[in-house]
Protein backbone atom coordinates (compact mmCIF):
# COMPACT_ATOMS: atom_id res chain seq x y z
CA UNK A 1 -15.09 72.13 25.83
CA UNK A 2 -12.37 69.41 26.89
CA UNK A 3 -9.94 71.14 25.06
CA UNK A 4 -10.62 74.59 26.82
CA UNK A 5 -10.25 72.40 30.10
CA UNK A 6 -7.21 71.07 29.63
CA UNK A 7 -5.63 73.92 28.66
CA UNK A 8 -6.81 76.20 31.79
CA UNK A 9 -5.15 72.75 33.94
CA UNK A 10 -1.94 73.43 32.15
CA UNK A 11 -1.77 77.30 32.44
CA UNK A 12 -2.66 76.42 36.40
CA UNK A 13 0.11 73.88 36.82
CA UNK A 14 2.58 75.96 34.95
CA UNK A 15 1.59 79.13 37.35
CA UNK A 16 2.32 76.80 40.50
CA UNK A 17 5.49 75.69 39.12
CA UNK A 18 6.33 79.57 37.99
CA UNK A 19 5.72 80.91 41.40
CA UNK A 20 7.28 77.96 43.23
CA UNK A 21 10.33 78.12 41.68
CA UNK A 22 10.39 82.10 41.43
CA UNK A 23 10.30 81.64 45.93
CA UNK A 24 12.74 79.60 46.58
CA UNK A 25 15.17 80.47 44.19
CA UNK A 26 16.69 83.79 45.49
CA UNK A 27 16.55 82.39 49.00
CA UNK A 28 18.58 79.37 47.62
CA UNK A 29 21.38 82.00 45.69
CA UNK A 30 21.81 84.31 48.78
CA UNK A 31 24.19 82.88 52.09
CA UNK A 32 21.51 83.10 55.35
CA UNK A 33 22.11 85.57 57.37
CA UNK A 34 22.44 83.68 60.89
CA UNK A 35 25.34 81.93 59.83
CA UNK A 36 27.26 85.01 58.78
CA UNK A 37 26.63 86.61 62.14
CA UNK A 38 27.33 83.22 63.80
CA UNK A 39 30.80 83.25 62.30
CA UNK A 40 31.24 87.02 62.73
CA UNK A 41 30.45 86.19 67.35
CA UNK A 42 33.11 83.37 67.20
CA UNK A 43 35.81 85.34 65.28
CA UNK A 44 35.01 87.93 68.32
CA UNK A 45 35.67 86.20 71.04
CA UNK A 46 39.15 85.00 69.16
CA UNK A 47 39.60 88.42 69.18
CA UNK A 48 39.52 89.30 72.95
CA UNK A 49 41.79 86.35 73.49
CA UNK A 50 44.50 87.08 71.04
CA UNK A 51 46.30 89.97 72.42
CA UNK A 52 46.83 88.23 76.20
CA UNK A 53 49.99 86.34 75.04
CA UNK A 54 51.14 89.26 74.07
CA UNK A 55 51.04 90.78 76.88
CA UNK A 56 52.35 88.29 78.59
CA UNK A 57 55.67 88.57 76.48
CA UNK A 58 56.13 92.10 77.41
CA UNK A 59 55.62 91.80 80.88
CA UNK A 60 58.32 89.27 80.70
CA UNK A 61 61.10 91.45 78.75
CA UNK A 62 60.16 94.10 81.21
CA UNK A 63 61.07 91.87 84.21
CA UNK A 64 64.22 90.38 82.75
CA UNK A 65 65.34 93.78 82.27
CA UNK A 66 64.70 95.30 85.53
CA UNK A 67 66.46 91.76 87.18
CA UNK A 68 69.46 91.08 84.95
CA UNK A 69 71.53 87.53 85.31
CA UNK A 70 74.99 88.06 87.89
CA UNK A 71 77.57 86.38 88.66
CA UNK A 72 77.80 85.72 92.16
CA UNK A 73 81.30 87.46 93.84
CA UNK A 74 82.88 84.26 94.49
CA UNK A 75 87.24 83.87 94.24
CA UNK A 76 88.30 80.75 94.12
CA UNK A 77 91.42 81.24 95.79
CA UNK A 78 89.85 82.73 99.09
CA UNK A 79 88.07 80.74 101.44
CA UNK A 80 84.64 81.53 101.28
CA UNK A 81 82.45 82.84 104.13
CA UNK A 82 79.08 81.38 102.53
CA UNK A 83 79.20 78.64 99.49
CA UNK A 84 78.73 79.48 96.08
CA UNK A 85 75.65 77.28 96.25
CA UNK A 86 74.22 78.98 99.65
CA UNK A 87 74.87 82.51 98.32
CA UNK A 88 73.10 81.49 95.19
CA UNK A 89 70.05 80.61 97.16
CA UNK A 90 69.88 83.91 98.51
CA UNK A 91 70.64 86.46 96.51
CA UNK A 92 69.61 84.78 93.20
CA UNK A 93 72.83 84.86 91.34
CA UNK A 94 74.65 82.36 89.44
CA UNK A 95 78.18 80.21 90.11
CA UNK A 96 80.86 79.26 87.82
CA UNK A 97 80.01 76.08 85.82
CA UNK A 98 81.55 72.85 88.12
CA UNK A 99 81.88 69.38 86.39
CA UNK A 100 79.88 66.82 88.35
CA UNK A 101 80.88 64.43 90.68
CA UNK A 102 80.87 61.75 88.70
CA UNK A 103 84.15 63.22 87.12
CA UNK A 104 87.78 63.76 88.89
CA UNK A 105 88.38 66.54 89.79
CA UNK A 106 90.58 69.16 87.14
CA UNK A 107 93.71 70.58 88.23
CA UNK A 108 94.39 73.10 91.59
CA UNK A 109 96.13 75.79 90.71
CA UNK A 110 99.28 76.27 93.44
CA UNK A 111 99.50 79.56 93.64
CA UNK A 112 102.44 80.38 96.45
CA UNK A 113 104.78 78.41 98.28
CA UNK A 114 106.62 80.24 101.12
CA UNK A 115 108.84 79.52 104.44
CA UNK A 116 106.60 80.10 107.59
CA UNK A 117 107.52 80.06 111.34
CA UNK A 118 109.08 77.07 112.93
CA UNK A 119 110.70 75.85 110.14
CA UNK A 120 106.89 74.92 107.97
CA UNK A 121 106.67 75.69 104.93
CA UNK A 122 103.09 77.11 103.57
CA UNK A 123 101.27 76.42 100.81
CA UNK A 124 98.51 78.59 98.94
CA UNK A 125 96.28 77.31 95.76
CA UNK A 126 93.03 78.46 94.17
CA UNK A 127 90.05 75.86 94.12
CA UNK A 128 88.88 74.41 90.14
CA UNK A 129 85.85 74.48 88.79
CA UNK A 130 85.11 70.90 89.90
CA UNK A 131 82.94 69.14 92.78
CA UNK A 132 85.85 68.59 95.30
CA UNK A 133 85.49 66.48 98.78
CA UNK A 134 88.89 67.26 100.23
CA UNK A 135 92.58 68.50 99.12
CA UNK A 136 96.22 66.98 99.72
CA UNK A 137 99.43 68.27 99.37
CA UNK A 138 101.88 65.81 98.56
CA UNK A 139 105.95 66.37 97.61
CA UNK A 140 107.67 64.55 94.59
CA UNK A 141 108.59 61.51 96.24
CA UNK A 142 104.80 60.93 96.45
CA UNK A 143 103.80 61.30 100.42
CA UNK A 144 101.37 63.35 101.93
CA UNK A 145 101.87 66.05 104.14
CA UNK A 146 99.91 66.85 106.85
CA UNK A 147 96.13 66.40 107.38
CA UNK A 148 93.17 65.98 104.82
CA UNK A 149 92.29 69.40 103.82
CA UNK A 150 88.77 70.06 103.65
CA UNK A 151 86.78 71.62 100.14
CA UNK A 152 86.75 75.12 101.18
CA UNK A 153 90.54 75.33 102.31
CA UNK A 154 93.20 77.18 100.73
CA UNK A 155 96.40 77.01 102.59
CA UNK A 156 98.38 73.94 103.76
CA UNK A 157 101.66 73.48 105.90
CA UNK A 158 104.51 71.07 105.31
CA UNK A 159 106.92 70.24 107.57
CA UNK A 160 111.04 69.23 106.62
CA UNK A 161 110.86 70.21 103.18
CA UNK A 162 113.97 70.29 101.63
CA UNK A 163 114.70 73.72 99.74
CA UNK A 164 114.17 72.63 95.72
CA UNK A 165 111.51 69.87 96.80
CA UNK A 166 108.88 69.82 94.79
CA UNK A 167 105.34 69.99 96.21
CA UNK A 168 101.89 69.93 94.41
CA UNK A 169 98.10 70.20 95.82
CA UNK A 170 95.77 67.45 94.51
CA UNK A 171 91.74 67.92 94.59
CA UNK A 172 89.76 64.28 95.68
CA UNK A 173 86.61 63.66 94.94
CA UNK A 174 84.70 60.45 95.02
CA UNK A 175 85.34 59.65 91.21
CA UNK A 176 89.12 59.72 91.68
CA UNK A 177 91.65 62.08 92.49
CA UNK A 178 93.54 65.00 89.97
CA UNK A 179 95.91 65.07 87.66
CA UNK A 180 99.59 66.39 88.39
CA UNK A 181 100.22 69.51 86.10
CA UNK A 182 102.43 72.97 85.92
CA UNK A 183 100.00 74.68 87.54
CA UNK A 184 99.36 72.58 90.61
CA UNK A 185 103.00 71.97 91.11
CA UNK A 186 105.71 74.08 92.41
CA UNK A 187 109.59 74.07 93.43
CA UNK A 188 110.16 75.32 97.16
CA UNK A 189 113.07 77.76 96.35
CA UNK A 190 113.97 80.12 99.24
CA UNK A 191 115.84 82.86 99.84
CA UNK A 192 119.83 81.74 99.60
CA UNK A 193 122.25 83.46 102.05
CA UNK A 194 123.99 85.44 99.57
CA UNK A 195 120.85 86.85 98.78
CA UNK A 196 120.14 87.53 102.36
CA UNK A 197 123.08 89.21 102.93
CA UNK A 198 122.81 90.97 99.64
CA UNK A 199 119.54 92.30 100.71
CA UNK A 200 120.43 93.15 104.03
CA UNK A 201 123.33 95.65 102.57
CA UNK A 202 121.25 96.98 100.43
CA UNK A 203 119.10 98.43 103.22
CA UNK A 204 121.67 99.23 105.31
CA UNK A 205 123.47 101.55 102.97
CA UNK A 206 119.68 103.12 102.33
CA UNK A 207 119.34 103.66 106.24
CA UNK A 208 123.09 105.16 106.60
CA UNK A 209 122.39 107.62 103.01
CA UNK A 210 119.46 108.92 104.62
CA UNK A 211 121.39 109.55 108.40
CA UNK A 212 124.08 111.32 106.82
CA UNK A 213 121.75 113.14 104.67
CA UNK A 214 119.72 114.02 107.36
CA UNK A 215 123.19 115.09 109.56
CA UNK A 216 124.59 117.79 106.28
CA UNK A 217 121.16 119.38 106.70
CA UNK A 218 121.20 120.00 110.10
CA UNK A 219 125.81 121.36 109.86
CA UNK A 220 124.48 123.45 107.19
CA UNK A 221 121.04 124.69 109.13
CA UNK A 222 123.62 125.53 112.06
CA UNK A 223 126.44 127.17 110.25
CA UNK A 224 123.75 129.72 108.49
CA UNK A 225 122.49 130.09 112.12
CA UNK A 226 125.99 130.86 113.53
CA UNK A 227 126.91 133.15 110.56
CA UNK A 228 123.80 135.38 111.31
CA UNK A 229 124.91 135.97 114.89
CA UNK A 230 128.65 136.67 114.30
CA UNK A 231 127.56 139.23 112.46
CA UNK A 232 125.10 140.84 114.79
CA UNK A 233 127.75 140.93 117.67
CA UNK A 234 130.13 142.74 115.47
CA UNK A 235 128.66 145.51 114.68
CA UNK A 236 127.04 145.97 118.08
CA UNK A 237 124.60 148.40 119.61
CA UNK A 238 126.60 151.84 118.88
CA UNK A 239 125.50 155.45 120.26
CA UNK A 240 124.22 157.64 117.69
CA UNK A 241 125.38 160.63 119.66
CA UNK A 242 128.96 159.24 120.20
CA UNK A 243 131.56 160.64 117.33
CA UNK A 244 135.42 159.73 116.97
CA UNK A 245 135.92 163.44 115.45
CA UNK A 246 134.51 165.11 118.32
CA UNK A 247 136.50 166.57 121.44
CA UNK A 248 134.64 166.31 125.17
């Protein structure tokens, strides 16, 4: 009888341990459910955000191409009405590169040097690429002509200045002053008298050619003219009726 009890005990435990392990088993071998769909919200919501900086990116190529980058119409060797800077501000373009002012200044470039009235002689250059305060124009033996010229003037006047003098334009700033160079230096060399007379015969045999020529056309217009005539008042206005064979 203890033997029939003991084994019913076991067959009892062994069912509990049977159906215990036979319900949480399969739970434990399958992923749950909630997390899948928590992971499948979140990778959403990264969704919806991704494509913004995209769009973002396009929006900008679209703008830089309707607005290209331009240079802004500055010449250097023109006064300007508005500066460089000024017309940047307004109309959104972009100057030439300058060095800073914590640099001298590069070179001027002289572009003319001509007699003017009263005996002056004038002087043209083109501004550098460089921060500049002021100008001078100075000859070879070192002095300074005339008055400081301010940063947006182009032309200078020298007076007495000897004809093969040389003269050069020098850009200031406050970290020093530029350096002397072929292109911001020059020879006054005017016109020599030979040259003026030269020139002056030149155009006076043009003016004389073109009065003679002008005179031959109008003998010739007027012998053609007198030719026509003399032959009109030969021949006359005669009578058809009159005859020199015929007796009245």
């Amino acid at each position: 009888m203890m033997f029939v009890s003991n084994y019913t005990l076991f067959l009892v435990v062994f069912l509990v341990d049977f159906l215990r392990a036979a319900s949480v088993s399969p739970l434990g071998s399958r992923p749950p459910v909630t997390k899948t769909r928590i992971l499948y919200i979140g990778d959403d919501d990264d969704y919806e955000e991704t494509p913004q900086p995209s769009q973002n990116v396009g929006l900008t190529r679209l703008t830089t191409a309707q607005f290209p980058p331009r240079e802004c119409e500055y010449d250097p060797c023109v006064v300007p009405d508005v500066p460089c800077s000024v017309l940047s501000a307004q109309t959104k373009c972009y100057c030439p590169g300058l060095t800073g002012p914590d640099q001298p200044p590069e070179s001027p470039m002289l572009r003319e040097v001509k007699p003017g009235s009263a005996g002056e002689v004038e002087v043209h250059w083109c501004a550098p690429l460089s921060r500049v305060t002021h100008y001078k124009v100075m000859t070879e033996d070192g002095e300074a002509h005339g008055s400081i010229y301010g940063e947006f003037t182009r032309n200078g006047t020298i007076k007495g200045l000897k004809a093969g003098s040389e003269v050069c334009v020098v850009a200031v700033n406050d970290a020093g002053d530029s350096i002397k160079s072929e292109k911001s230096c020059a020879r006054f060399e005017p016109l020599k008298t030979s040259q003026l007379v030269l020139t002056s015969g030149i155009i006076a045999g043009c003016v004389g050619f073109l009065i003679l020529l002008s005179l031959a056309v109008v003998l010739l217009w007027r012998r053609k003219s007198c030719r026509k005539s003399g032959t009109l008042d030969g021949e006359g206005l005669r009578n058809p009726s009159y005859t020199t064979n015929e007796t009245l």
